[in-house]
Protein backbone atom coordinates (compact mmCIF):
# COMPACT_ATOMS: atom_id res chain seq x y z
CA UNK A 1 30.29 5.30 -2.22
CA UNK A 2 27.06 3.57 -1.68
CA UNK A 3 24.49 2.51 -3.29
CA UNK A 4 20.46 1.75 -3.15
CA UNK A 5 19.90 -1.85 -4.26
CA UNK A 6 17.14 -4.55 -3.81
CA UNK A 7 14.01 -2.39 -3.96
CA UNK A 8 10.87 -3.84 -2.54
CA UNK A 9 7.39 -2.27 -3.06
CA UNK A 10 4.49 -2.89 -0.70
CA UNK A 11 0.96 -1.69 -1.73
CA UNK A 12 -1.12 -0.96 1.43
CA UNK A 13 -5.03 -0.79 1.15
CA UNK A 14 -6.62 1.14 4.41
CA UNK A 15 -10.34 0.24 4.10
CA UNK A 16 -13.34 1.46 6.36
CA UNK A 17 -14.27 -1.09 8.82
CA UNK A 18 -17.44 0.21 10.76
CA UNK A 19 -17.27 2.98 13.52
CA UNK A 20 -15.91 3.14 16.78
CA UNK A 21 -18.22 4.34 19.98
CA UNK A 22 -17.80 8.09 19.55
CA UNK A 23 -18.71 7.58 15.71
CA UNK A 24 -15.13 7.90 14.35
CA UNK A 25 -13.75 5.65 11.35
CA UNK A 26 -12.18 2.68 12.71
CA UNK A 27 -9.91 0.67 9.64
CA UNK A 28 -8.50 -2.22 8.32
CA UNK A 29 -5.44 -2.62 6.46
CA UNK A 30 -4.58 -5.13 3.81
CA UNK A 31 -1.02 -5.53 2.48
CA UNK A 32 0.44 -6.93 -1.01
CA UNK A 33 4.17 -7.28 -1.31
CA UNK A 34 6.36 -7.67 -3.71
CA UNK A 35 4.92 -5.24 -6.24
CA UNK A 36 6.91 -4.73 -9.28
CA UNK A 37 9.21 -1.69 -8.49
CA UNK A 38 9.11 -0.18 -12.11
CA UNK A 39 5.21 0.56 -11.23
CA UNK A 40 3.78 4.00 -11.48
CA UNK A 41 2.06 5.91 -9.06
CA UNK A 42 -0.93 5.88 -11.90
CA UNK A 43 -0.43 2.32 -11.23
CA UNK A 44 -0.32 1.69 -8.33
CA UNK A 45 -3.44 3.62 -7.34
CA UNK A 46 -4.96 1.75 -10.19
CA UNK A 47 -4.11 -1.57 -8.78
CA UNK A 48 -4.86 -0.48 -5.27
CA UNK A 49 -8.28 0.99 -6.00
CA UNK A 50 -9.47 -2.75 -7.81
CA UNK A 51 -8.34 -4.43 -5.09
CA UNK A 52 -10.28 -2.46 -2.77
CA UNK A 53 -13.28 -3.29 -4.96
CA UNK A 54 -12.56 -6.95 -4.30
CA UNK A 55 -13.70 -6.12 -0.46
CA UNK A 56 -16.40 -5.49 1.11
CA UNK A 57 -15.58 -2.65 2.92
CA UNK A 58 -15.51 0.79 1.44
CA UNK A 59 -11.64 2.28 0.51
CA UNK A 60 -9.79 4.98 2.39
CA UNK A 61 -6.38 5.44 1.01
CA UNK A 62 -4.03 3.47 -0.98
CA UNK A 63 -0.29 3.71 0.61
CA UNK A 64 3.04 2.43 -1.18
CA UNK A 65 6.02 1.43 1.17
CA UNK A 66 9.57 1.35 -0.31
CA UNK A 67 12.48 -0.20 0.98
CA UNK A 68 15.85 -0.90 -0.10
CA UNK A 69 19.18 -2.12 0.95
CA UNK A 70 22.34 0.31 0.96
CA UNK A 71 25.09 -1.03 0.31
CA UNK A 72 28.61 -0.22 -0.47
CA UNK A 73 29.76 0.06 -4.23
């Protein structure tokens, strides 16, 4: 049987960076891994949304990215 092991969280910030010729959103994305995986999705949006405030761009959408290992038990 397998199992899930080694789970790694990734927070992704997408952030509005100016506007392309036809006036469309263009964006940015800013990465932070290895978030604690016992994190909420309260949390995380928490966590996400302050470090957005930390740029000077204006937030999107706050994205989490899971991955783990499976492996046999």
């Amino acid at each position: 049987m397998a199992q899930l092991r080694d789970k790694r969280i990734t927070l992704r910030v997408k952030l509005i960076n100016g506007l392309n010729a036809s006036g469309k959103p263009k964006y940015k994305m800013i990465s932070f891994k290895d978030i604690n995986p016992a994190i909420t999705e309260d949390q995380l949006l928490e966590l996400g949304t302050k470090l957005a405030s930390l740029q000077e761009l204006e937030l999107s959408e706050v994205y989490k990215s899971q991955v783990e290992k499976v492996v046999q038990a």
